[in-house]
Protein backbone atom coordinates (compact mmCIF):
# COMPACT_ATOMS: atom_id res chain seq x y z
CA UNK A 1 3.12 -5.10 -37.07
CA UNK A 2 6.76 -7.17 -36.12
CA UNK A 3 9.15 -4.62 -35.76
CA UNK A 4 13.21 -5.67 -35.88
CA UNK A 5 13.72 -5.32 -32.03
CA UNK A 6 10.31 -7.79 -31.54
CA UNK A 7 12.12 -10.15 -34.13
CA UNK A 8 15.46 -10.34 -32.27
CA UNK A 9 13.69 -10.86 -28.47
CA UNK A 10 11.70 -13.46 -30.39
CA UNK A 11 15.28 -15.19 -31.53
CA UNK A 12 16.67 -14.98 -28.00
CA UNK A 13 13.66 -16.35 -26.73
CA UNK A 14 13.74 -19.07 -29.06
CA UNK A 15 17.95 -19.96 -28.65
CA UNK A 16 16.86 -19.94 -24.70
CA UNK A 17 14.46 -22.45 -25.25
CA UNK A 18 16.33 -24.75 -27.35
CA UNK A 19 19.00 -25.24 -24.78
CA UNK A 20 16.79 -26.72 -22.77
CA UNK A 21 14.24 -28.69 -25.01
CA UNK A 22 16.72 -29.36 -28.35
CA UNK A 23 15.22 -30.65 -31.50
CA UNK A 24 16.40 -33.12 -33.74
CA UNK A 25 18.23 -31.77 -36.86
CA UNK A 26 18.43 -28.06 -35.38
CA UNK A 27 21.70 -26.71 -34.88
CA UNK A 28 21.97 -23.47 -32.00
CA UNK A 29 25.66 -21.45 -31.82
CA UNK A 30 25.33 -17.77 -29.79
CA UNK A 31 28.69 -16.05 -30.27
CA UNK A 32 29.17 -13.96 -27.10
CA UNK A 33 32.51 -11.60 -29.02
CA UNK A 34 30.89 -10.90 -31.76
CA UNK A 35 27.49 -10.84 -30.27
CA UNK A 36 25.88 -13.14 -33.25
CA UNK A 37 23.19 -16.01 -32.44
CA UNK A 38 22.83 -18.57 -35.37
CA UNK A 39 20.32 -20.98 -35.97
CA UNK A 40 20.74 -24.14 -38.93
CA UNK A 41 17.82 -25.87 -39.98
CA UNK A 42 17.79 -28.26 -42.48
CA UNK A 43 21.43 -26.96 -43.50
CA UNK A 44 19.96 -23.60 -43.87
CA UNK A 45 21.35 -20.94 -41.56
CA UNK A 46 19.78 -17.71 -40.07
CA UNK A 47 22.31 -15.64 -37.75
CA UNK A 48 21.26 -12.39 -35.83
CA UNK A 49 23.57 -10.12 -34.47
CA UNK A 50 22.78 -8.81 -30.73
CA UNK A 51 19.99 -10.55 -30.01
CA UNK A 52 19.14 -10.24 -26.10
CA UNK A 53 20.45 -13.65 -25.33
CA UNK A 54 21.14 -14.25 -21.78
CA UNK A 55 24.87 -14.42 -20.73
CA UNK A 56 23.91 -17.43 -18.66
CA UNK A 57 22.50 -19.61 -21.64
CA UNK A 58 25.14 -22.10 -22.81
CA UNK A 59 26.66 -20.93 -26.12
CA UNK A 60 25.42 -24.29 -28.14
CA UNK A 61 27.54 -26.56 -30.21
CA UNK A 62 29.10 -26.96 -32.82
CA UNK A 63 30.29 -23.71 -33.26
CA UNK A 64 29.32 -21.53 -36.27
CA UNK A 65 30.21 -18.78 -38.54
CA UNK A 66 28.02 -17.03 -41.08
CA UNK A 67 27.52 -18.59 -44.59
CA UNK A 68 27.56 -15.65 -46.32
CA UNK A 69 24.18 -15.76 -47.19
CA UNK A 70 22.40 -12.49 -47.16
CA UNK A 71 18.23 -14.17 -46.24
CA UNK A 72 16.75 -10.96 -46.00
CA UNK A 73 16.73 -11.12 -49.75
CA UNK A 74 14.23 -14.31 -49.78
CA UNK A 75 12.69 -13.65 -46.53
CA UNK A 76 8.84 -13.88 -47.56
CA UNK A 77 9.89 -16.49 -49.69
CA UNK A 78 12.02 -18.47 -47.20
CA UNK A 79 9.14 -18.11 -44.72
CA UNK A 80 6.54 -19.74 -47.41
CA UNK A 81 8.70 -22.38 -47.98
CA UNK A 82 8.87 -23.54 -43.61
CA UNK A 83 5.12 -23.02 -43.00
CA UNK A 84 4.52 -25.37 -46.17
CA UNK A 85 6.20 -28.33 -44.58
CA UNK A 86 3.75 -27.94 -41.77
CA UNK A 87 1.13 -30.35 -41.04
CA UNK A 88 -2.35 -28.94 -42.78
CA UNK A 89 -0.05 -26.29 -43.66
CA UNK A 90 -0.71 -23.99 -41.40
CA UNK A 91 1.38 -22.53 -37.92
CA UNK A 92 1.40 -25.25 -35.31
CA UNK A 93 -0.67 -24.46 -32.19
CA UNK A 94 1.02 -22.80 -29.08
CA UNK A 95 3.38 -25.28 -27.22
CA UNK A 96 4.64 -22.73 -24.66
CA UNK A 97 7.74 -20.60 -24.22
CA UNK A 98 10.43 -20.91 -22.03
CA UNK A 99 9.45 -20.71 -18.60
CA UNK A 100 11.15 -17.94 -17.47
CA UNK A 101 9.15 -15.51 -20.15
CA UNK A 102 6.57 -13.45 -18.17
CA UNK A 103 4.88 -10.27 -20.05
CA UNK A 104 6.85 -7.76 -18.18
CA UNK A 105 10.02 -8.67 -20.13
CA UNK A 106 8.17 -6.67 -23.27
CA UNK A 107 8.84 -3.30 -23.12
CA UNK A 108 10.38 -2.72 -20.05
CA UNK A 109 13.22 -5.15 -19.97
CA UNK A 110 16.42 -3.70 -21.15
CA UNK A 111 19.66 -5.12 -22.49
CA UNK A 112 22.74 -4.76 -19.87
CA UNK A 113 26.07 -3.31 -21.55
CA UNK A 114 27.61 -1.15 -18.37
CA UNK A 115 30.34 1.07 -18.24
CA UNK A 116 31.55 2.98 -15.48
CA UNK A 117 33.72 6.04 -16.04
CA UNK A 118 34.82 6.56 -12.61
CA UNK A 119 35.72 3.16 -11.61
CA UNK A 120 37.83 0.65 -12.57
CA UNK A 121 35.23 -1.69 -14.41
CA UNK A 122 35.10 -0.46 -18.11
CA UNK A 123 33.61 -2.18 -21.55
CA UNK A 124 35.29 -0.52 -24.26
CA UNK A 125 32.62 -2.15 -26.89
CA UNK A 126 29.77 -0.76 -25.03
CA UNK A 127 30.36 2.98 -25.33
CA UNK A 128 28.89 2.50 -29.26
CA UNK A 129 25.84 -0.14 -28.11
CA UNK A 130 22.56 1.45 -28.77
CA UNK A 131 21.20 -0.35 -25.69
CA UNK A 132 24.35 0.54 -23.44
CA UNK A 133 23.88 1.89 -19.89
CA UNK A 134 26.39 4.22 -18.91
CA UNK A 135 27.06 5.13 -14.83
CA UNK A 136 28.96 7.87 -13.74
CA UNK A 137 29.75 7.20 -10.20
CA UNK A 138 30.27 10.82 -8.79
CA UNK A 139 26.77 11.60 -10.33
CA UNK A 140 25.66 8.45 -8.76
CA UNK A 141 27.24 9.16 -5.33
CA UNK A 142 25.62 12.91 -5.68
CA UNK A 143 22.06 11.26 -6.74
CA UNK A 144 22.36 9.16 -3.85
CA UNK A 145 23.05 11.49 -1.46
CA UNK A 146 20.16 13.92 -2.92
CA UNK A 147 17.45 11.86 -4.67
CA UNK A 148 14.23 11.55 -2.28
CA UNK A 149 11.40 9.64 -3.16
CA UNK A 150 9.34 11.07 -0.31
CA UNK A 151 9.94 15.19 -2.54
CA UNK A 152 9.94 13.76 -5.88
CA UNK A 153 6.77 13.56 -8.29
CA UNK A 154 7.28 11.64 -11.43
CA UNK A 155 10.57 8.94 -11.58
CA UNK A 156 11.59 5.82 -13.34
CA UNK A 157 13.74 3.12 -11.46
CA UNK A 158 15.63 0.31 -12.55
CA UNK A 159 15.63 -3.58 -11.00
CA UNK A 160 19.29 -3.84 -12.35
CA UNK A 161 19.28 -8.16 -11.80
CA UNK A 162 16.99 -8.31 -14.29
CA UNK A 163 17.16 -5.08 -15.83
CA UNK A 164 13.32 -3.94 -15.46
CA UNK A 165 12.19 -0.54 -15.45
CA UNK A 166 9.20 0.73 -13.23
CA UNK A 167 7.71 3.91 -13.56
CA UNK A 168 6.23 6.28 -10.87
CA UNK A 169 3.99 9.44 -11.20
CA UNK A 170 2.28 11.15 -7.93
CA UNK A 171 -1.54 11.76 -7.94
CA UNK A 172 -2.24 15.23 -7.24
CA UNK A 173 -6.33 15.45 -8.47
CA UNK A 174 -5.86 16.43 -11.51
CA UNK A 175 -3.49 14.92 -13.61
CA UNK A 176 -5.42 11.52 -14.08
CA UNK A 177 -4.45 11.29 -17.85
CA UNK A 178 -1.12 12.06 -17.18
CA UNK A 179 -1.06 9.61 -15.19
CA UNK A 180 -2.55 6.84 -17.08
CA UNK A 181 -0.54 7.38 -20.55
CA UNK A 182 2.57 7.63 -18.38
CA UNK A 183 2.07 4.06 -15.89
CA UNK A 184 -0.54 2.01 -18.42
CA UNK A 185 1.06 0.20 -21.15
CA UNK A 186 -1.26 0.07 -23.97
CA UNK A 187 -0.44 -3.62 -24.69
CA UNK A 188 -1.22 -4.64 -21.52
CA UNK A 189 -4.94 -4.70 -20.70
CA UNK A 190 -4.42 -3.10 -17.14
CA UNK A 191 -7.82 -2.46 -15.64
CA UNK A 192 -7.91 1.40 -14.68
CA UNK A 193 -9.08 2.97 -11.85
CA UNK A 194 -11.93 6.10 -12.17
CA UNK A 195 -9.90 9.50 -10.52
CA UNK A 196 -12.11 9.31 -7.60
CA UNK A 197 -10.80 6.01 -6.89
CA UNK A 198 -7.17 7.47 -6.87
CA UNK A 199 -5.83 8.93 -3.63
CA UNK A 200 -4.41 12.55 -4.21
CA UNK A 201 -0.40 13.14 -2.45
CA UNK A 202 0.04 9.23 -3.14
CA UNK A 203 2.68 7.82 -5.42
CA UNK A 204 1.12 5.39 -8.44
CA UNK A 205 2.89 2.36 -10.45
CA UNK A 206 2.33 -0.73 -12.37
CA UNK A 207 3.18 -4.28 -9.43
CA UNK A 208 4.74 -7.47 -10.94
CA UNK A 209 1.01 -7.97 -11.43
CA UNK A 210 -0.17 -5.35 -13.49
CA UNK A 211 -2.29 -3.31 -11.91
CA UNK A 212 -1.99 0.22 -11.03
CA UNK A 213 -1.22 0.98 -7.13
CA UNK A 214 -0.71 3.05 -4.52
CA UNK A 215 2.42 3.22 -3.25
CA UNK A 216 2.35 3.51 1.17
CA UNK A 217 5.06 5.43 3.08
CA UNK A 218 5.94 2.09 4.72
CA UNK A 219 6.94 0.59 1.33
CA UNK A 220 9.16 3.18 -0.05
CA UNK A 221 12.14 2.04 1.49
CA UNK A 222 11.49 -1.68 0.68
CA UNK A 223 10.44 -0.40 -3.13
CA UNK A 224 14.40 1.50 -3.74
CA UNK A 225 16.07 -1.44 -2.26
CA UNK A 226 14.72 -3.82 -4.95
CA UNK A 227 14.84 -1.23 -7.38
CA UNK A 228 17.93 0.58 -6.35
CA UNK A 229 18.66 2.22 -9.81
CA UNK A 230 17.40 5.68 -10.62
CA UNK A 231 16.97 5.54 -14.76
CA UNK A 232 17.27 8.88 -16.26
CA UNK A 233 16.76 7.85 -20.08
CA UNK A 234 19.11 7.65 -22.74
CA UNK A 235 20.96 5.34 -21.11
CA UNK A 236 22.15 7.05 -18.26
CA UNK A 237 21.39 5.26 -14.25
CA UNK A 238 22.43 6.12 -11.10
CA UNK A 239 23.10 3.55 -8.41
CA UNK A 240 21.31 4.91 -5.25
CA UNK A 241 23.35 2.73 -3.16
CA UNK A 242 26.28 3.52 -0.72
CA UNK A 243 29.27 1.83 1.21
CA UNK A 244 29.62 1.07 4.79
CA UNK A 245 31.87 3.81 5.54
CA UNK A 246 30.10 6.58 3.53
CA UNK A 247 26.59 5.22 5.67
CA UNK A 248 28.38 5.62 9.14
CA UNK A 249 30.35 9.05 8.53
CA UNK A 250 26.83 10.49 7.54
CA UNK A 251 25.15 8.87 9.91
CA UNK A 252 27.42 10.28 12.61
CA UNK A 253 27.46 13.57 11.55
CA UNK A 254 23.58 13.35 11.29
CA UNK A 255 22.67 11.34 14.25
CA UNK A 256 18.69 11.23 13.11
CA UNK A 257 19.84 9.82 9.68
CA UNK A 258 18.72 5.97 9.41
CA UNK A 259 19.77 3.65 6.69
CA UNK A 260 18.73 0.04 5.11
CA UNK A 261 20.85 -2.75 4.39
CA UNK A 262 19.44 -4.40 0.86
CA UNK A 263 20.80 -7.70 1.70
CA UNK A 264 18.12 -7.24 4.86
CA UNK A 265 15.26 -5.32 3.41
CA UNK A 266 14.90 -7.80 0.19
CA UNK A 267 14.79 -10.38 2.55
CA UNK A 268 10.77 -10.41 3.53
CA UNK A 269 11.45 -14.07 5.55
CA UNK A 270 12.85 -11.38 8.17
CA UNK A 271 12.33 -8.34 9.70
CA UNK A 272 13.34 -5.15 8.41
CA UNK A 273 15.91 -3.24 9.98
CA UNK A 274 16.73 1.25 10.04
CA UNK A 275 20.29 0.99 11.23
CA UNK A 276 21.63 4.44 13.70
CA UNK A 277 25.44 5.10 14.01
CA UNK A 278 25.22 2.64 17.02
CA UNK A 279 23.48 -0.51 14.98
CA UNK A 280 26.47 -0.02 12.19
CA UNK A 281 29.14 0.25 14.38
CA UNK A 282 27.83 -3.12 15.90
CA UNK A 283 27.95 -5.09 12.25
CA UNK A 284 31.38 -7.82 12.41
CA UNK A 285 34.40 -6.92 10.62
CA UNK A 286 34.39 -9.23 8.39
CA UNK A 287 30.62 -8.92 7.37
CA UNK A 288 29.81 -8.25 3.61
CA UNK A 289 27.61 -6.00 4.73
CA UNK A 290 30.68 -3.69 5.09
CA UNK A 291 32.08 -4.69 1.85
CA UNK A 292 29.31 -4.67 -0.56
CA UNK A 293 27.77 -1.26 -1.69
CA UNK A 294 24.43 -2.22 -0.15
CA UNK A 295 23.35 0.73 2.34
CA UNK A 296 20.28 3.08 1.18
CA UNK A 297 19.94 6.27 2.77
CA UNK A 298 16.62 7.37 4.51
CA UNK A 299 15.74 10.46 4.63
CA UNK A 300 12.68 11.81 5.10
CA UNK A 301 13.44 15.27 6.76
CA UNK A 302 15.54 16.11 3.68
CA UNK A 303 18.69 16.49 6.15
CA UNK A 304 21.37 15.77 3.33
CA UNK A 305 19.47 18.22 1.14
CA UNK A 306 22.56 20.94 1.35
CA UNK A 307 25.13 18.42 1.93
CA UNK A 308 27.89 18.47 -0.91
CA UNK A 309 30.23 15.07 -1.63
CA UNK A 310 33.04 17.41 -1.39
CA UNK A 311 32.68 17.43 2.18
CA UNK A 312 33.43 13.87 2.44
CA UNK A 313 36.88 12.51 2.84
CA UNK A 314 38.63 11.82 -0.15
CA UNK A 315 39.37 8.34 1.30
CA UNK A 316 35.86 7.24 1.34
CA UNK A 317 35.16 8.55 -1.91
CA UNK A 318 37.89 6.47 -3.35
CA UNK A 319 36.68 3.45 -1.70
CA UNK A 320 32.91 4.46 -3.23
CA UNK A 321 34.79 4.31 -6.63
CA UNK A 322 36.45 1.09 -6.50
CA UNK A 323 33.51 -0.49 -4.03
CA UNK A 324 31.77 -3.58 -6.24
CA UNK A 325 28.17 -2.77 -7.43
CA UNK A 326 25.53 -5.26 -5.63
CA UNK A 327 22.67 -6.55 -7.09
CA UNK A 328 22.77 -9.77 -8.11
CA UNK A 329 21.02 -11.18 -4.88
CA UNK A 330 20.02 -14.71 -6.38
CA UNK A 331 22.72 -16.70 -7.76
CA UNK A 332 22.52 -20.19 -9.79
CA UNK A 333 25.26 -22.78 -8.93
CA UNK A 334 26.01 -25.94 -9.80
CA UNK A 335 27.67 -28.76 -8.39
CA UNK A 336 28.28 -32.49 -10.07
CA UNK A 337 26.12 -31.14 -12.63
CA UNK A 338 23.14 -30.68 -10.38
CA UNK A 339 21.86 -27.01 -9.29
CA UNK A 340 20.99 -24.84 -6.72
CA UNK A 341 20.43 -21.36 -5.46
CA UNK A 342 23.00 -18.90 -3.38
CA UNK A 343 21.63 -15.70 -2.49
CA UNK A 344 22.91 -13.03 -0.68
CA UNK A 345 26.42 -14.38 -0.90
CA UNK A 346 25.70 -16.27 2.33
CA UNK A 347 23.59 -19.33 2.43
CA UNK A 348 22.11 -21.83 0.23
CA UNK A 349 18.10 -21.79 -0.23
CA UNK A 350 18.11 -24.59 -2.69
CA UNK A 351 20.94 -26.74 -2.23
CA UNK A 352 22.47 -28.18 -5.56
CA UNK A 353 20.73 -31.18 -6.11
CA UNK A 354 18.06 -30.14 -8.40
CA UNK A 355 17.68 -31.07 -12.44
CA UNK A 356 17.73 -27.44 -13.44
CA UNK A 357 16.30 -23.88 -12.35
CA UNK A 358 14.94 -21.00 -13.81
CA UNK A 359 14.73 -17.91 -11.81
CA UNK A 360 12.73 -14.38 -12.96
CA UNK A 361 12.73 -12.02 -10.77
CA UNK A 362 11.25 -13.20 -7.53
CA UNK A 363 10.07 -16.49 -8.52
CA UNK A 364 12.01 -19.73 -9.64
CA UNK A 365 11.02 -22.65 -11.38
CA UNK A 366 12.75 -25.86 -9.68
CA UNK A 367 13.35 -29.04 -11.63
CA UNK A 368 13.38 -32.08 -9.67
CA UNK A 369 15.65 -35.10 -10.98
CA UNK A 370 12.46 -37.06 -12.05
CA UNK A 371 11.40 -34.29 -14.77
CA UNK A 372 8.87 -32.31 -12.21
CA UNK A 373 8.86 -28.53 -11.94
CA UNK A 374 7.75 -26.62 -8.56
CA UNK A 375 7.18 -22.85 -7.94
CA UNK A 376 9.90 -21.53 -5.24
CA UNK A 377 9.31 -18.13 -4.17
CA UNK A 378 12.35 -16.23 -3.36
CA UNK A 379 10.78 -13.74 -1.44
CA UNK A 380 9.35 -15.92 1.11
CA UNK A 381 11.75 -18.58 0.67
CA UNK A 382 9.89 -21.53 0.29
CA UNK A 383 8.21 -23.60 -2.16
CA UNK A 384 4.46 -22.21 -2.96
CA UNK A 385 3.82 -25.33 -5.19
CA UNK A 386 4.25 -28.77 -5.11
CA UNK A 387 6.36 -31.04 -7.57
CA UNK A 388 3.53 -31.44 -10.05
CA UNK A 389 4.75 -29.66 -13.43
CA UNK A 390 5.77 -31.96 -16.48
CA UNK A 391 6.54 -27.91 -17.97
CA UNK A 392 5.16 -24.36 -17.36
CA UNK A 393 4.47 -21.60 -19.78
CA UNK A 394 3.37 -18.44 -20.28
CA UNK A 395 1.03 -17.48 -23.10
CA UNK A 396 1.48 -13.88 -24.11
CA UNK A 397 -2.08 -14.06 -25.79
CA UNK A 398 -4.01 -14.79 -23.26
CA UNK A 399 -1.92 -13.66 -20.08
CA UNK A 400 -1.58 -16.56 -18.44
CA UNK A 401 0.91 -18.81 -16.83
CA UNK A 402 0.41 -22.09 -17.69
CA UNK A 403 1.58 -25.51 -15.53
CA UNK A 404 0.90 -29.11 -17.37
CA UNK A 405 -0.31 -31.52 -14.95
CA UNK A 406 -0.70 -35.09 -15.85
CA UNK A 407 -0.73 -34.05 -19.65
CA UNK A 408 -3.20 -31.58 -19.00
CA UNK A 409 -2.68 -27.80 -18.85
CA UNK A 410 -3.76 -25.86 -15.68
CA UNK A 411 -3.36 -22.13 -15.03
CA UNK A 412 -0.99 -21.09 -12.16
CA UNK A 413 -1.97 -17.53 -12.48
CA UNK A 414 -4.24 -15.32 -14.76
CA UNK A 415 -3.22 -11.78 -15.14
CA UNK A 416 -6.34 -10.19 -16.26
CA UNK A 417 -9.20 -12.39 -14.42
CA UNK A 418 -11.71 -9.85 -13.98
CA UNK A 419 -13.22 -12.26 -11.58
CA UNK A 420 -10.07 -12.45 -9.40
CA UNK A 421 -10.73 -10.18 -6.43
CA UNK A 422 -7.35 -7.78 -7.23
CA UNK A 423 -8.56 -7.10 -10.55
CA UNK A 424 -9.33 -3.65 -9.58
């Protein structure tokens, strides 16, 4: 019923939360080199090793080191002992998890340990990680070059900022279980559609919102710049993504080639743009969209189909190599202790002068300096709620996302309303 891996989210979860609501007489260390997260209650510690705790959490203090103390011995019995000093004795209610929790961290989120093989960015530690994602480069030059989502009938990409896999399967009439054991979680309840509500030739996957959708020709290019990581299994990914230079050599010598800019595309406050050889050309020197490996290749008519990376110059394959991996679009900072957020290396849409912020995937929670959360969504860049939330959490139970309001709870947003009028 609570498998290890469920155990050691839970503890991560739990560490995460404590860092920003502590508790009196509980003591939090997370040891990033040796990967072990310890918790000491009541002098009694309980230490996990590689627990998915976020690099960005604070370690805790006082630092720890293990007891010695071997608890999986006494476990049942260690377990009887805390639930007996609870009131009635029994579990307390649900209080909420951390806010940044949302159900499609289970089962799809995955741990990042990278190594590259071909570049210069190496993690010696992570070849042996059971989690570990390993990236060739050449392979991931070649996949980018090759891989079309417009030819291809059953993929799995990767959001790599947050480390979320989505799963796509084509329609063709006939393959409706297929279909639904390969997109449907079974511990989700997704509502599923009859086969003659499907649309044969279309591409299907599970939204941010669980439910099972079409994919339209107009999105597909939006869809791989957000999810820009082709996920083979076993740990292997390939970064569909090329440099500047690689995007205007092909473009030249294919003049009906077009390609998207992620630090454009993500952006849905402004309009989309398929750059020709003329558009790049046009881009400033100094722009990072020559510097970051950003550019996604569009390609419809299968024109690169035949074309090998041999045939590009060695120069601009060495500058591939060494080129920095973008995809951390949203970035925290913090200034005189207050925060904000920097995306796309270039402006400020929060500047730092909040309490704290949260951010999963495209949303953040916002913290003002009186205690009072807000909803800020990234994608729109803009605040879609007021400053009304003492907290917000998810329960995993019920599907829900939960905002307290004047001490009372109040749902922000109900996964599974069958009432709601995108239930189906």
């Amino acid at each position: 019923m609570v498998v290890y891996g469920y155990v050691k989210g839970a503890a991560a979860l739990l560490f995460e939360h404590l860092t920003l609501y502590p508790v009196r007489g509980v003591q939090i260390y997370h040891d990033c080199h040796e990967h072990i997260t310890y918790f000491r209650v009541w002098g009694i510690q309980i230490s996990f090793h590689y627990a998915p705790v976020s690099r960005a959490t604070p370690a805790g203090k006082p630092a720890q080191r293990w007891d010695g103390m071997r608890l999986q011995l006494i476990a049942v019995e260690l377990f009887t002992l805390a639930c007996a000093d609870l009131p009635c004795g029994r579990l307390p209610a649900h209080c909420g998890l951390p806010s940044a929790f949302t159900p499609t961290m289970r089962g799809n989120r995955l741990v990042e340990h990278v190594v590259t093989v071909n570049g210069s960015h190496r993690r010696l530690w992570a070849r042996w990680h059971p989690r570990a994602l390993f990236e060739q480069k050449l392979q991931s030059l070649d996949m980018a070059l090759h891989f079309s989502i417009w030819r291809t009938n059953r993929f799995t990409l990767l959001c790599r900022k947050d480390m979320q896999l989505v799963r796509f399967m084509r329609y063709d009439g006939s393959n409706y279980d297929a279909l639904v054991g390969t997109l449907i979680d079974y511990r989700y309840p997704i509502p599923r559609r009859t086969p003659h509500e499907l649309f044969p030739g279309y591409l299907y996957y599970i939204t941010p919102r669980l439910r099972l959708r079409a994919m339209r020709l107009q999105d597909y290019v939006r869809l791989l710049s957000q999810n820009s990581y082709l996920y083979s299994g076993a740990g292997q990914f390939y970064n569909l993504l090329v440099t500047y230079d690689i995007a205007c050599h092909l473009t030249l010598r294919f003049p009906t080639l077009r390609c998207a800019c992620t630090l454009i595309t993500n952006r849905h406050a402004v309009a989309d743009r398929h750059f020709t050889h003329a558009m790049l050309l046009r881009i400033p020197p100094h722009s990072r969209m020559r510097r970051l490996k950003v550019w996604l290749l569009i390609d419809p008519a299968g024109l690169l189909r035949h074309f090998r990376i041999e045939e590009l110059p060695p120069a601009l394959i060495g500058a591939y190599l060494s080129a920095e991996d973008y995809y951390q679009e949203f970035e925290i900072t913090t200034r005189g202790g207050r925060k904000g957020i920097y995306a796309y290396r270039r402006h400020h849409l929060l500047p730092p002068r909040f309490r704290d912020i949260q951010i999963f995937r495209y949303h953040a929670y916002v913290q003002r300096q009186d205690g009072l959360w807000a909803i800020y969504s990234l994608h729109r860049e803009r605040f879609v709620s007021p400053f009304i939330y003492t907290r917000i959490w998810y329960d995993r139970h019920l599907f829900i996302i939960f905002g307290e309001v004047a001490g009372r709870p109040t749902v922000i947003h109900e996964f599974f309303n069958p009432d709601s009028p995108d239930y189906f």
